[in-house]
Protein backbone atom coordinates (compact mmCIF):
# COMPACT_ATOMS: atom_id res chain seq x y z
CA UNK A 1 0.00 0.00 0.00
CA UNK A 2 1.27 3.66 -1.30
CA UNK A 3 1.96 5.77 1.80
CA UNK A 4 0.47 8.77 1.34
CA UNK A 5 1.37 12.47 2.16
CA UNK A 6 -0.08 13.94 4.99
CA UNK A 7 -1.68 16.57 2.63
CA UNK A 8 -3.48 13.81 -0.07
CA UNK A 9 -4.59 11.90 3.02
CA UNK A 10 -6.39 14.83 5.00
CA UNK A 11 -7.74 15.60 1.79
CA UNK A 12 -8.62 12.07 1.28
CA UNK A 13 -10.49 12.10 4.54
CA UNK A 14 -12.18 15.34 3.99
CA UNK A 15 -14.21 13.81 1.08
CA UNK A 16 -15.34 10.95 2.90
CA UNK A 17 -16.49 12.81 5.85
CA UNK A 18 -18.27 14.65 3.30
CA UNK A 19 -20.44 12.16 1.45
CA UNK A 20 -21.01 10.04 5.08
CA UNK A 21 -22.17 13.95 6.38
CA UNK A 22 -24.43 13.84 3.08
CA UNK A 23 -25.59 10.34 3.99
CA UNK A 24 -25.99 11.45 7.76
CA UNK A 25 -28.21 13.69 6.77
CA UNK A 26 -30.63 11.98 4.37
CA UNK A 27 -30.69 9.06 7.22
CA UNK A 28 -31.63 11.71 9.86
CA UNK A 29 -34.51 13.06 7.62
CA UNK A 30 -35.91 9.74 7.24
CA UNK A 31 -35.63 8.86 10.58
CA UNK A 32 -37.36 12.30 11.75
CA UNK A 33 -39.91 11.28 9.24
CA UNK A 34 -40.19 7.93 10.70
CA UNK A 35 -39.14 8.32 14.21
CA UNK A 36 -40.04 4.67 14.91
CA UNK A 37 -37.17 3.34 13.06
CA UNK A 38 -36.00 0.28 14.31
CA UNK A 39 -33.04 -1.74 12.99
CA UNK A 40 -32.08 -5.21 13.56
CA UNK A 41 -29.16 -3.64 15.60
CA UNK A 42 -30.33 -0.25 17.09
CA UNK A 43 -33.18 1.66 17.37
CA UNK A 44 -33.72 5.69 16.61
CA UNK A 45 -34.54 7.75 19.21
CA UNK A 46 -35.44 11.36 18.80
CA UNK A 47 -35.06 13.57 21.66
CA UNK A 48 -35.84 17.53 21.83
CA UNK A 49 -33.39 19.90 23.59
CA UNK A 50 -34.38 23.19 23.60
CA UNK A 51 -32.06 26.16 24.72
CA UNK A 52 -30.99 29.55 25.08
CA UNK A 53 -28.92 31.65 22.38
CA UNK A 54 -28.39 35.15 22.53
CA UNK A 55 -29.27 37.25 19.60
CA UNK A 56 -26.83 40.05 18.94
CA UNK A 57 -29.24 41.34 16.07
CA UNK A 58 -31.85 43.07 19.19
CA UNK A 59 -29.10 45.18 20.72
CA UNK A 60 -29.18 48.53 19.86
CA UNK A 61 -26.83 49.25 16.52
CA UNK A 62 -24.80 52.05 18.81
CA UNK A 63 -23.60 48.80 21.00
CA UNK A 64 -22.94 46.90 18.49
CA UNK A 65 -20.72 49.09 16.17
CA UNK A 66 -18.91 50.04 19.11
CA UNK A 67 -15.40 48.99 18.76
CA UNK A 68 -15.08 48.53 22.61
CA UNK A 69 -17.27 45.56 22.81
CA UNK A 70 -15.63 43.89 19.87
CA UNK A 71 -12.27 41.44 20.23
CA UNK A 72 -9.92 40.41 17.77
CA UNK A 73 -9.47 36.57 17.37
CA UNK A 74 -7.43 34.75 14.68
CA UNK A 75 -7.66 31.14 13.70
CA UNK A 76 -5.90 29.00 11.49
CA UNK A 77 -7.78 27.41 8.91
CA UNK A 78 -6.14 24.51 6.73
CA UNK A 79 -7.57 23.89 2.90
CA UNK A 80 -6.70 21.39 0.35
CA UNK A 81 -6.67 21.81 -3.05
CA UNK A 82 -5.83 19.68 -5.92
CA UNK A 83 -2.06 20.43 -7.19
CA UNK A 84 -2.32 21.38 -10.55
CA UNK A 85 -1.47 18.60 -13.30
CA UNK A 86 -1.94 16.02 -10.69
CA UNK A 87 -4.17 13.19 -10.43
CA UNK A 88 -4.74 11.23 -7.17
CA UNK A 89 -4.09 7.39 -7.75
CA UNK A 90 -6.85 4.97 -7.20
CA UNK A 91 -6.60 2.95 -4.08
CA UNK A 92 -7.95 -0.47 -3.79
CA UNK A 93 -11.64 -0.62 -2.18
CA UNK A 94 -11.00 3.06 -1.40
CA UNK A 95 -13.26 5.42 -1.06
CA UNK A 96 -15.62 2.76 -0.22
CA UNK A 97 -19.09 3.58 -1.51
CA UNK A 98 -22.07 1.49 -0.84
CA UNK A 99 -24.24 2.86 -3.92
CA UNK A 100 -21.18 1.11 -5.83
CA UNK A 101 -21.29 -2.32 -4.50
CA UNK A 102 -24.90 -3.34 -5.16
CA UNK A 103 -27.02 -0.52 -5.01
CA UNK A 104 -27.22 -0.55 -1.14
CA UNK A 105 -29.18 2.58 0.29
């Protein structure tokens, strides 16, 4: 097996968290649909949790385009993106995709 670089395999990850996110959510909608849904293995069970958020929209616009209530963070953000002229090589049974092997849903 070809060892990948730490940059192709973070990538590589990124677009399988992406379509099992995309499945996720398709699951979860027919599951909220359904919320009976029992499988042979484990059983769905929707629970509410409601909460507080504060909405910085209803203060007045004086407090919040005041500079002295506002702070200054930085983060670091990592992307990938394709090197130009490349082309990942296929790996054996990866990315693993159900809809490939037999239509499963």
């Amino acid at each position: 097996m070809q060892k990948l670089a730490p940059a192709d395999e973070l990538a590589d990850i990124r677009t399988q968290i992406k379509r099992l996110e995309a499945r996720a959510a398709v699951l979860r909608a027919l599951i909220l649909a359904r919320p009976e849904a029992e499988g042979r293995w484990h059983r769905a069970v929707v629970h509410e949790v409601r909460s507080l958020s504060f909405d910085v929209d209803l203060l007045p616009e004086r407090v919040r385009d005041d500079p002295r209530f506002w702070r200054e963070r930085v983060t670091a953000t990592l992307q990938c993106e394709p090197v130009a002229g490349a082309r990942a090589p296929l790996r054996s049974g990866w990315p693993i995709q159900r809809e490939a092997a037999g239509g499963m849903h």
